[in-house]
C-alpha atoms as a PDB file:
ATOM      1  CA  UNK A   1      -0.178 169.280  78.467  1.00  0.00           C
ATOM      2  CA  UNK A   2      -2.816 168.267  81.293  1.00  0.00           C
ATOM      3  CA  UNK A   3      -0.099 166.878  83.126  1.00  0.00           C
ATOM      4  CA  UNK A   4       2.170 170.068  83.176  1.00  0.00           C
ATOM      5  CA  UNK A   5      -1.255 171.591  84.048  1.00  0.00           C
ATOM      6  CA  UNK A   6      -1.665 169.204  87.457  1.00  0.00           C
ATOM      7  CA  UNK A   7       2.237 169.367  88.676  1.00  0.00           C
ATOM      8  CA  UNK A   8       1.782 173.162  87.986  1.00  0.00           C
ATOM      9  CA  UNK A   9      -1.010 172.941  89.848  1.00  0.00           C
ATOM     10  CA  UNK A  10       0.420 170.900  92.422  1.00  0.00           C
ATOM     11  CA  UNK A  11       3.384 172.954  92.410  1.00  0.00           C
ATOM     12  CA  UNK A  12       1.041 176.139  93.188  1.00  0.00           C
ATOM     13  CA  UNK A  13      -0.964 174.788  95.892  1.00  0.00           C
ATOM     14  CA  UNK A  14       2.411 173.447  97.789  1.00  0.00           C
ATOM     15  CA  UNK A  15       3.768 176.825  97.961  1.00  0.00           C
ATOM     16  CA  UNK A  16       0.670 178.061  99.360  1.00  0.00           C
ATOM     17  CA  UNK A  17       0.406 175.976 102.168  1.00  0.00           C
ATOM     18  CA  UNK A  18       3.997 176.337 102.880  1.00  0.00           C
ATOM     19  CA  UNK A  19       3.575 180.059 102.755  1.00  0.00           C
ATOM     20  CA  UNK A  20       0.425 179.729 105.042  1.00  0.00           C
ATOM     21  CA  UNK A  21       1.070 180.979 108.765  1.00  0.00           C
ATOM     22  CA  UNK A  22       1.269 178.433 111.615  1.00  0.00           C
ATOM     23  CA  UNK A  23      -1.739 177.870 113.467  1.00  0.00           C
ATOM     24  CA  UNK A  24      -1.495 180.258 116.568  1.00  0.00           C
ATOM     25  CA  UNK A  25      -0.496 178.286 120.098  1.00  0.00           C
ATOM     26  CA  UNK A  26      -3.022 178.469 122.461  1.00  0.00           C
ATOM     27  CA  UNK A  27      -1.963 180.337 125.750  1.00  0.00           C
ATOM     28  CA  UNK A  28      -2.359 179.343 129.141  1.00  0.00           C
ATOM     29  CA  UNK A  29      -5.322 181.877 129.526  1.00  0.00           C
ATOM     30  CA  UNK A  30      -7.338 180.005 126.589  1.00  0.00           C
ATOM     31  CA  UNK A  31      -6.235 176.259 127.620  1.00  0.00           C
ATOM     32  CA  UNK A  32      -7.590 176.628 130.947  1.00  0.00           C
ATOM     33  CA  UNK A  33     -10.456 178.142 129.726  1.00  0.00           C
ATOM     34  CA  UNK A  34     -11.204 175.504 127.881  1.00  0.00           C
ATOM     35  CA  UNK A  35     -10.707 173.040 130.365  1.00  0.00           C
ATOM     36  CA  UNK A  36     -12.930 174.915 132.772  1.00  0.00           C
ATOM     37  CA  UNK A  37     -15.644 174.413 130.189  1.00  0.00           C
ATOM     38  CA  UNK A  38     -15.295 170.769 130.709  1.00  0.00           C
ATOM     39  CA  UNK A  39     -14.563 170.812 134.305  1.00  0.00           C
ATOM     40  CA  UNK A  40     -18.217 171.925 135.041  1.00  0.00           C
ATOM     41  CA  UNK A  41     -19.612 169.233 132.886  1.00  0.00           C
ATOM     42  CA  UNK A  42     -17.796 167.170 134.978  1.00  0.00           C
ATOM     43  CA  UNK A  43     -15.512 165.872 131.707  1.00  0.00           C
ATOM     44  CA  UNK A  44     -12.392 165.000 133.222  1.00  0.00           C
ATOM     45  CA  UNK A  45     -10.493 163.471 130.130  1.00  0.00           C
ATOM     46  CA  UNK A  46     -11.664 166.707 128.318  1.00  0.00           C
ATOM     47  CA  UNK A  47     -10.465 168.649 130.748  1.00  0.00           C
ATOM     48  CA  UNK A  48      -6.941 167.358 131.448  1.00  0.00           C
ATOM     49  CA  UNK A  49      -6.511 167.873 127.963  1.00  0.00           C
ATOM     50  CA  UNK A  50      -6.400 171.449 127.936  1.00  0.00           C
ATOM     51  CA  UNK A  51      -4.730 171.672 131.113  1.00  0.00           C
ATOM     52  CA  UNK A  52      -2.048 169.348 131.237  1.00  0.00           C
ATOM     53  CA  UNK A  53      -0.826 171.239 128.119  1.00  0.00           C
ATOM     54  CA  UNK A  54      -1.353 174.728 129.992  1.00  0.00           C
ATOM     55  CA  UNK A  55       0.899 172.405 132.705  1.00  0.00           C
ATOM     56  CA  UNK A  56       3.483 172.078 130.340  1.00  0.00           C
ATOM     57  CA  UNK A  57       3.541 176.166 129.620  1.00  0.00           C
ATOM     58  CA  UNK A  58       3.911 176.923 133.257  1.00  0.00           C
ATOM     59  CA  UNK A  59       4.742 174.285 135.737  1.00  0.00           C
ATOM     60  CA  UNK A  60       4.343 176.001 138.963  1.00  0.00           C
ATOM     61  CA  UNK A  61       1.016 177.641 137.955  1.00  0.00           C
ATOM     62  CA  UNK A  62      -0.759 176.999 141.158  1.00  0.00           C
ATOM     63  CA  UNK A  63      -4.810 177.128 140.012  1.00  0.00           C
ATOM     64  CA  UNK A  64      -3.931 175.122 137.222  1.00  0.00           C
ATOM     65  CA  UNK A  65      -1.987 171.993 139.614  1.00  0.00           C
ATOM     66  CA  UNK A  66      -5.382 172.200 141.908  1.00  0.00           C
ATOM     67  CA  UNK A  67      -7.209 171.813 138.907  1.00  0.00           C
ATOM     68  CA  UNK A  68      -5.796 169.271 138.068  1.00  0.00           C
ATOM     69  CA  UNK A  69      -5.861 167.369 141.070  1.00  0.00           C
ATOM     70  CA  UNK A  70      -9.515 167.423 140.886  1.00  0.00           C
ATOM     71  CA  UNK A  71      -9.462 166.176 137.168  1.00  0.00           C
ATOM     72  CA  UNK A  72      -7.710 162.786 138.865  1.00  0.00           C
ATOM     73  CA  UNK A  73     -10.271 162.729 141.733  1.00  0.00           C
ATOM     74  CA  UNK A  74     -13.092 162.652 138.953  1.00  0.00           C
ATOM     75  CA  UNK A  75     -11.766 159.893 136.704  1.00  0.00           C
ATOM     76  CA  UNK A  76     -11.281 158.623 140.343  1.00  0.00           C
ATOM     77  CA  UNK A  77     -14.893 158.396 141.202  1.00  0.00           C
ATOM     78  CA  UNK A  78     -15.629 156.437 138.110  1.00  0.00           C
ATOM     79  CA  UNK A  79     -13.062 154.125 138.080  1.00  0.00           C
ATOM     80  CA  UNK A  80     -13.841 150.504 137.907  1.00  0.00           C
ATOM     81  CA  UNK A  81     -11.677 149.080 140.638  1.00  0.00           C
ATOM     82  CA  UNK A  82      -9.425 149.622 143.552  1.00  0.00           C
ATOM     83  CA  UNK A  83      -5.770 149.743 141.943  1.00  0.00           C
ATOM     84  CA  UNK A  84      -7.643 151.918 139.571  1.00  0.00           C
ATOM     85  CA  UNK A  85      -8.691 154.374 142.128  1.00  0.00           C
ATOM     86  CA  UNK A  86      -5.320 154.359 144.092  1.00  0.00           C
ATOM     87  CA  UNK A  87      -3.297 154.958 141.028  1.00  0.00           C
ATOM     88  CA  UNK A  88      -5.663 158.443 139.951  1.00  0.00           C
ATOM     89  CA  UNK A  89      -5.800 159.164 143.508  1.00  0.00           C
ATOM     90  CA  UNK A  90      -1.912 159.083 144.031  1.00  0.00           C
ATOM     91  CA  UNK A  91      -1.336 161.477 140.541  1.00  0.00           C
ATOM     92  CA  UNK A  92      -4.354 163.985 142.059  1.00  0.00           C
ATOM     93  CA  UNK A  93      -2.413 163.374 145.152  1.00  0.00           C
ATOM     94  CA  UNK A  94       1.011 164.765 143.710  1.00  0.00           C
ATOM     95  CA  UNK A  95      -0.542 167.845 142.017  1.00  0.00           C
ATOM     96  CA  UNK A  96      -2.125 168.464 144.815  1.00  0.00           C
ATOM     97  CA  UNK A  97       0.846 168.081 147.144  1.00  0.00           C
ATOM     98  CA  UNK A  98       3.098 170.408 144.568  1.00  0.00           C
ATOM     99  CA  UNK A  99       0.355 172.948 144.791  1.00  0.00           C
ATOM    100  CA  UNK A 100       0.398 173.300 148.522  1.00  0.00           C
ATOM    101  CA  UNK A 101       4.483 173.181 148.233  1.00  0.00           C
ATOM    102  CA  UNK A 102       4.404 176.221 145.672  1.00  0.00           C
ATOM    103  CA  UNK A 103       1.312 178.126 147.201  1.00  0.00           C
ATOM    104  CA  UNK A 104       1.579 178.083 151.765  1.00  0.00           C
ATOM    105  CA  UNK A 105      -0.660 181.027 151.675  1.00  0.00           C
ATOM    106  CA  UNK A 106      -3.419 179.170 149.436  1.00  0.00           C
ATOM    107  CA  UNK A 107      -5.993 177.666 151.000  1.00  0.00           C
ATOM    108  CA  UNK A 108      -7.782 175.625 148.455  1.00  0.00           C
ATOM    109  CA  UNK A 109      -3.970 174.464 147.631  1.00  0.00           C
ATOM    110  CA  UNK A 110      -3.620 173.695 150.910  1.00  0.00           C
ATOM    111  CA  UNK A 111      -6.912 171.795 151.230  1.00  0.00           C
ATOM    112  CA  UNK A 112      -6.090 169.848 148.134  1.00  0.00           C
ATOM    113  CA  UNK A 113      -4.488 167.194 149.502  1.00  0.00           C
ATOM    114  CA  UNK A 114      -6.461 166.619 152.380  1.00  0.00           C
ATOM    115  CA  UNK A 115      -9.353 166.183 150.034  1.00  0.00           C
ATOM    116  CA  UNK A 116      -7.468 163.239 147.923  1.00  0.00           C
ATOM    117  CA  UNK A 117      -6.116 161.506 150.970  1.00  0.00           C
ATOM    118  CA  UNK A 118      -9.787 161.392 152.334  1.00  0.00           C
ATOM    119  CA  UNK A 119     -11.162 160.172 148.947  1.00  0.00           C
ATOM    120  CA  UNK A 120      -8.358 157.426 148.902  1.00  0.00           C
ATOM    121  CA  UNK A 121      -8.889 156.438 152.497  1.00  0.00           C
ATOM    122  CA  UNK A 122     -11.786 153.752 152.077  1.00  0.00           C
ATOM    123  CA  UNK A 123      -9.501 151.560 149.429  1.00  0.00           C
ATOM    124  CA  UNK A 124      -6.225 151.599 151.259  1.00  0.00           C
ATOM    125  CA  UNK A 125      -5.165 149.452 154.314  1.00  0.00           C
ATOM    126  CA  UNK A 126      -5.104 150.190 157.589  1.00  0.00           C
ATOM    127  CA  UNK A 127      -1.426 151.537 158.233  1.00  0.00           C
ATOM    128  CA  UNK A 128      -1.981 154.026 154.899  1.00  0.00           C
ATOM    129  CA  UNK A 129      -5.392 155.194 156.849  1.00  0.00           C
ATOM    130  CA  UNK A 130      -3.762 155.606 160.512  1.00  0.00           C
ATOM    131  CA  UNK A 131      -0.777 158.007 158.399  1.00  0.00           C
ATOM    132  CA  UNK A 132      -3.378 159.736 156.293  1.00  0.00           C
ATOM    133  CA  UNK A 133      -5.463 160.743 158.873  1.00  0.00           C
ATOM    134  CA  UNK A 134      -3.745 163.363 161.054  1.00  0.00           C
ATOM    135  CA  UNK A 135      -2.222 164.974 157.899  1.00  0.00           C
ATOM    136  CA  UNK A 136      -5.827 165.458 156.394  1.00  0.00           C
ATOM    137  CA  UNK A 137      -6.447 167.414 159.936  1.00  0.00           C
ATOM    138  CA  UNK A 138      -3.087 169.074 159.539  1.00  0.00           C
ATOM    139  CA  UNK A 139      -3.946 170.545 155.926  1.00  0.00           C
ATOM    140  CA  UNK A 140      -7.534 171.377 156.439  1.00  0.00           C
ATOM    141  CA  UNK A 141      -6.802 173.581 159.472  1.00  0.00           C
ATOM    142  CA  UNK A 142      -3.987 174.732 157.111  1.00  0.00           C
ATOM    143  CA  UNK A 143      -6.866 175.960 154.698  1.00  0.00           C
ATOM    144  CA  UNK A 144      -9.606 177.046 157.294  1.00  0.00           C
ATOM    145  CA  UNK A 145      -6.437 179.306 158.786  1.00  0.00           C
ATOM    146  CA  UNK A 146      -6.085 181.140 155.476  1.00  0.00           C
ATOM    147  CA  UNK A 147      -9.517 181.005 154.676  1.00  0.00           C
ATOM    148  CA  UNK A 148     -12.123 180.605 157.764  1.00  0.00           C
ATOM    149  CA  UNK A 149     -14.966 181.017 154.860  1.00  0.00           C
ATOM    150  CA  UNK A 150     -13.755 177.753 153.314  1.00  0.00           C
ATOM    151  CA  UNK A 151     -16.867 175.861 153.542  1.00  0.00           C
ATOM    152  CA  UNK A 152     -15.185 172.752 151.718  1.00  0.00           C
ATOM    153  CA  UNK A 153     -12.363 172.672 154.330  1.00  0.00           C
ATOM    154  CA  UNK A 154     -15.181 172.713 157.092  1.00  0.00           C
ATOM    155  CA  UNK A 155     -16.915 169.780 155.407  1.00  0.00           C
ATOM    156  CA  UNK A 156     -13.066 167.720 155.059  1.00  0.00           C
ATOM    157  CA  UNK A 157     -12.618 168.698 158.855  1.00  0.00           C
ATOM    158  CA  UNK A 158     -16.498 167.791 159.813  1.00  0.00           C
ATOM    159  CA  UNK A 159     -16.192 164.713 157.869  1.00  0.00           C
ATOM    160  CA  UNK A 160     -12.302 163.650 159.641  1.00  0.00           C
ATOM    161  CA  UNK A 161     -14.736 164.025 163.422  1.00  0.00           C
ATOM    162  CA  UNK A 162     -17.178 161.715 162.301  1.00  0.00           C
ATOM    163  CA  UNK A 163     -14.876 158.894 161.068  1.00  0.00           C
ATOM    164  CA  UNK A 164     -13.143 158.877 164.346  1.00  0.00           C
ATOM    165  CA  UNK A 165     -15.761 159.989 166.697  1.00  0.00           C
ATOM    166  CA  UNK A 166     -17.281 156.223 166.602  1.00  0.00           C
ATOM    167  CA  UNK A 167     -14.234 154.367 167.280  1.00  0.00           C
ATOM    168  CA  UNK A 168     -14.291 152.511 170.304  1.00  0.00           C
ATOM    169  CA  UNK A 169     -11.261 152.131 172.860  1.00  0.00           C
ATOM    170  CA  UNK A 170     -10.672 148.391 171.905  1.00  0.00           C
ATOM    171  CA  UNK A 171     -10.405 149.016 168.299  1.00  0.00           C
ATOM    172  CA  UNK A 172      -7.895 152.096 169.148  1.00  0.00           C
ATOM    173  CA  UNK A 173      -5.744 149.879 171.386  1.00  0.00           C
ATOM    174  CA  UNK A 174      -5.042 147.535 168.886  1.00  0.00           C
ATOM    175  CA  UNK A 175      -5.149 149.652 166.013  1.00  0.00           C
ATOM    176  CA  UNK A 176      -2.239 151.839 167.862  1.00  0.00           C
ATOM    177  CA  UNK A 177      -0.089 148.353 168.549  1.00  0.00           C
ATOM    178  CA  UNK A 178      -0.334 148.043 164.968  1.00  0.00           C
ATOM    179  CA  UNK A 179      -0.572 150.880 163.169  1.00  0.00           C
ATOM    180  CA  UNK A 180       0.256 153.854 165.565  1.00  0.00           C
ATOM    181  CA  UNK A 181      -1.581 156.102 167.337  1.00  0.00           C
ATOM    182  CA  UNK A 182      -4.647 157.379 166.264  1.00  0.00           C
ATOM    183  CA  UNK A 183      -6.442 160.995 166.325  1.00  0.00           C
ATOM    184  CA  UNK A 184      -9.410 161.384 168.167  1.00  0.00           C
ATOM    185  CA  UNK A 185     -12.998 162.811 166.940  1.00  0.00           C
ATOM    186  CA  UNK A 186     -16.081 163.908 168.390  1.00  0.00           C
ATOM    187  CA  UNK A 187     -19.652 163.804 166.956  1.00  0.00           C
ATOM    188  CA  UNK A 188     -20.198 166.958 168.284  1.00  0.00           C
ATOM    189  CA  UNK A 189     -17.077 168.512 166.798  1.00  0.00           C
ATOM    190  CA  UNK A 190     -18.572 167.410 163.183  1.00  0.00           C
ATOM    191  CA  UNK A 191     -21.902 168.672 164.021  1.00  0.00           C
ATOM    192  CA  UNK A 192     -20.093 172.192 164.540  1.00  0.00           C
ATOM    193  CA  UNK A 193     -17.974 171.578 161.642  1.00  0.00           C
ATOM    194  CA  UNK A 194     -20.960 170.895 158.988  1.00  0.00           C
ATOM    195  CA  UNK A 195     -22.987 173.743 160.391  1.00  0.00           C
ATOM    196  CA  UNK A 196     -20.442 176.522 159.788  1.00  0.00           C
ATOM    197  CA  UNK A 197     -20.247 174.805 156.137  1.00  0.00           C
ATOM    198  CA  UNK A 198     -23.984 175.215 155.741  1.00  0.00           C
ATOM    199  CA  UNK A 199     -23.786 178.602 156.814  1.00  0.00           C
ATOM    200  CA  UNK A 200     -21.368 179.597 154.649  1.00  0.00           C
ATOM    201  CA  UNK A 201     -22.699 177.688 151.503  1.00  0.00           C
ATOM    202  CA  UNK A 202     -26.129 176.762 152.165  1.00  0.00           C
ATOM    203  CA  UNK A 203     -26.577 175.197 148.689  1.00  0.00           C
ATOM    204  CA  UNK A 204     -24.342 172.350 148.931  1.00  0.00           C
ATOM    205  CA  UNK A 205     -26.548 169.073 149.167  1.00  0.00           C
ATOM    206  CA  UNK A 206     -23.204 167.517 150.952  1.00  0.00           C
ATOM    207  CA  UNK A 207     -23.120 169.899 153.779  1.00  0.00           C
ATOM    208  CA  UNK A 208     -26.434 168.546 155.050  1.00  0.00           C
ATOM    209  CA  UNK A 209     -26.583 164.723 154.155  1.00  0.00           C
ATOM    210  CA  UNK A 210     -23.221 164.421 156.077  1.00  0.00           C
ATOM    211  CA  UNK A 211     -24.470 166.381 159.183  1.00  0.00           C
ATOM    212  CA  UNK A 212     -27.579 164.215 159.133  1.00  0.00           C
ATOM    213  CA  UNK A 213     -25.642 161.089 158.958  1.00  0.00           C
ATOM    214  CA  UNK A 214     -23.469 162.180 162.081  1.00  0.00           C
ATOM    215  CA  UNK A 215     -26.647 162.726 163.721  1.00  0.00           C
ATOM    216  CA  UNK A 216     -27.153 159.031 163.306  1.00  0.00           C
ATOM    217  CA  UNK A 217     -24.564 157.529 164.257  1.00  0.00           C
ATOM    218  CA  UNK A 218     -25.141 160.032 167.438  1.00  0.00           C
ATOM    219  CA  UNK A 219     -28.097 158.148 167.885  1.00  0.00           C
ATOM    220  CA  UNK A 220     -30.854 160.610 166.809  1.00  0.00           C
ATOM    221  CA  UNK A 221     -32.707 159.275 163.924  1.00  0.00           C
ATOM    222  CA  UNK A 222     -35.635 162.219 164.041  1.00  0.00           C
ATOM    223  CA  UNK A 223     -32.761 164.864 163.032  1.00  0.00           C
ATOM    224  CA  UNK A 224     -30.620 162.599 161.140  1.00  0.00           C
ATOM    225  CA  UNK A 225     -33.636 162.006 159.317  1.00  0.00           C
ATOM    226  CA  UNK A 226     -34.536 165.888 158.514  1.00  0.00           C
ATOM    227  CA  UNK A 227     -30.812 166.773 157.342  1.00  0.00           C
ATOM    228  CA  UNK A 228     -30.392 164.032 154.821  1.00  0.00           C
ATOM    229  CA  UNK A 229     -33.603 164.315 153.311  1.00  0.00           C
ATOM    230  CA  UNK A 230     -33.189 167.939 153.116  1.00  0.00           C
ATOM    231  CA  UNK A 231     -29.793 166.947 151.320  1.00  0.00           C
ATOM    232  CA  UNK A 232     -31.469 164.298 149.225  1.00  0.00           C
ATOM    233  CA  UNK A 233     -34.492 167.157 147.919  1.00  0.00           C
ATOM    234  CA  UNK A 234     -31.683 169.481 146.416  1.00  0.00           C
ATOM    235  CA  UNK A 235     -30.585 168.682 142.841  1.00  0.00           C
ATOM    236  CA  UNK A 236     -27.057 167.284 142.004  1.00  0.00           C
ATOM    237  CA  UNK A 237     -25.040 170.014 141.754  1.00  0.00           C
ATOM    238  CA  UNK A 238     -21.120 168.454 141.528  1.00  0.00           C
ATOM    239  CA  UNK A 239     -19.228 165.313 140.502  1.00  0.00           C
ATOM    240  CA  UNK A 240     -19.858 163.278 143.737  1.00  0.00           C
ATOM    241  CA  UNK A 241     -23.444 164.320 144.675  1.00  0.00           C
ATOM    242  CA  UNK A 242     -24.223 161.100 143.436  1.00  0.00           C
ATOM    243  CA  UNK A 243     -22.118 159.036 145.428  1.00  0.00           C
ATOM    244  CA  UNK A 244     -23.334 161.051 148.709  1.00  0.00           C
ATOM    245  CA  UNK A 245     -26.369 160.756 148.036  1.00  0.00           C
ATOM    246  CA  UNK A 246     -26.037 157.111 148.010  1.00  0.00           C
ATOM    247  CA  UNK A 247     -24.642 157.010 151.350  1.00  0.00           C
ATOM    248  CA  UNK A 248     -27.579 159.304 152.828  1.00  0.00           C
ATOM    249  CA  UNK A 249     -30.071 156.591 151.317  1.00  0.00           C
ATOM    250  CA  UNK A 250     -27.856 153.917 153.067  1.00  0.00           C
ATOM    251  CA  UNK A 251     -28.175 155.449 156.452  1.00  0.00           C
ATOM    252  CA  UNK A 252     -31.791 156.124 156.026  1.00  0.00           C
ATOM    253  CA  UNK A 253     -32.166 152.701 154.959  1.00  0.00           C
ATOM    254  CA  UNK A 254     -30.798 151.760 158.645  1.00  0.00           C
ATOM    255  CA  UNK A 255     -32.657 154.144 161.058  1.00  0.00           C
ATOM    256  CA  UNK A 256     -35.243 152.605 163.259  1.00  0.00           C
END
């Protein structure tokens, strides 16, 4: 009797759960969502996990490949060694790249790119720097043209003058036997370019530590001095404030 009891019972709670309704599907609304609350934690893995799904629901959604992109620049940043960093940087580089395919009037898809090819640039070898470089140009005066107010295209575009402002005409000789021809930078053109970003976003600690560290490499210590410990003062507000700051401490550590 207790055993017809427990298969009836067994029996009873079966056709229950196969009566139940499925759990709902989240849409692409809630996914990103969701990732968004991880995204300003700065928890990439979280993150992806809502939207590569929300990927899968719509493929060409623009704001969710840029958002991606950035999820692959994060795990980027923490990654443990070169190959490492090329291989996230390459995938944030291909979301980023279909973005600004899917979305010419965009400017933060435009800019996408251009931000992972300058992320990537310190780990790859010189003939992958000389063909990155002009193309980061090309796609943040892409961005700034849709969007002058772009303060993170200013800072990509201030940031591409001061990496080539310092080369000298030895290294470009060679460098352009080798490689091909280089851009050219000024200081002065990434002095310009960091102050419109501070003026549009004045609370980006970036804005400021980069400008100072132009400064310095201008040869003015005194005002390279004042911008990137104005930069270092402000609390870390995004996922690389970290690293920059590093790199302001650097160059402090250096001036006379």
């Amino acid at each position: 009797m207790r055993s017809s009891s427990y298969v009836l019972a067994f029996c009873l709670t079966s056709a229950l759960l196969l009566a139940s309704p499925p759990a709902k599907a989240q849409s692409v609304d809630e996914l990103v969502a969701k990732g968004d609350v991880c995204d300003a934690s700065f928890r990439a893995n979280d993150a992806l996990k809502s939207y590569l799904p929300a990927e899968k629901l719509e493929p060409d959604n623009v704001d969710i490949l840029v958002r991606i992109a950035r999820q692959y620049r994060h795990l980027m940043t923490d990654a443990g060694n070169t190959n490492e960093k090329l291989r996230l940087g390459a995938i944030a580089l291909s979301y980023g790249q279909k973005a600004a395919a899917l979305a010419p009037n965009n400017s933060e898809a435009q800019l996408s790119p251009a931000i992972t090819y300058g992320k990537m640039l310190p780990f790859e070898g010189k003939k992958e720097q000389v063909d990155a470089t002009p193309r980061i140009k090309t796609a943040a005066d892409r961005a700034l043209k849709l969007d002058p107010r772009n303060d993170t295209a200013w800072h990509v575009l201030g940031r591409w003058h001061q990496s080539l402002a310092n080369v000298s005409g030895v290294k470009r000789a060679v460098g352009e036997v080798l490689y091909g021809k280089l851009p050219v930078g000024t200081n002065a053109q990434s002095i310009a370019c960091f102050e419109k970003a501070i003026a549009i976003n004045p609370r980006r600690l970036r804005h400021y530590i980069e400008e100072g560290r132009t400064y310095a490499q201008m040869g003015d210590p005194i005002t390279a001095r004042r911008f990137i410990e104005k930069g270092m003062a402000m609390p870390n507000q995004e996922k690389d404030d970290p690293e920059i700051k590093q790199r302001g401490k650097d160059t402090l550590a250096k001036l006379p």
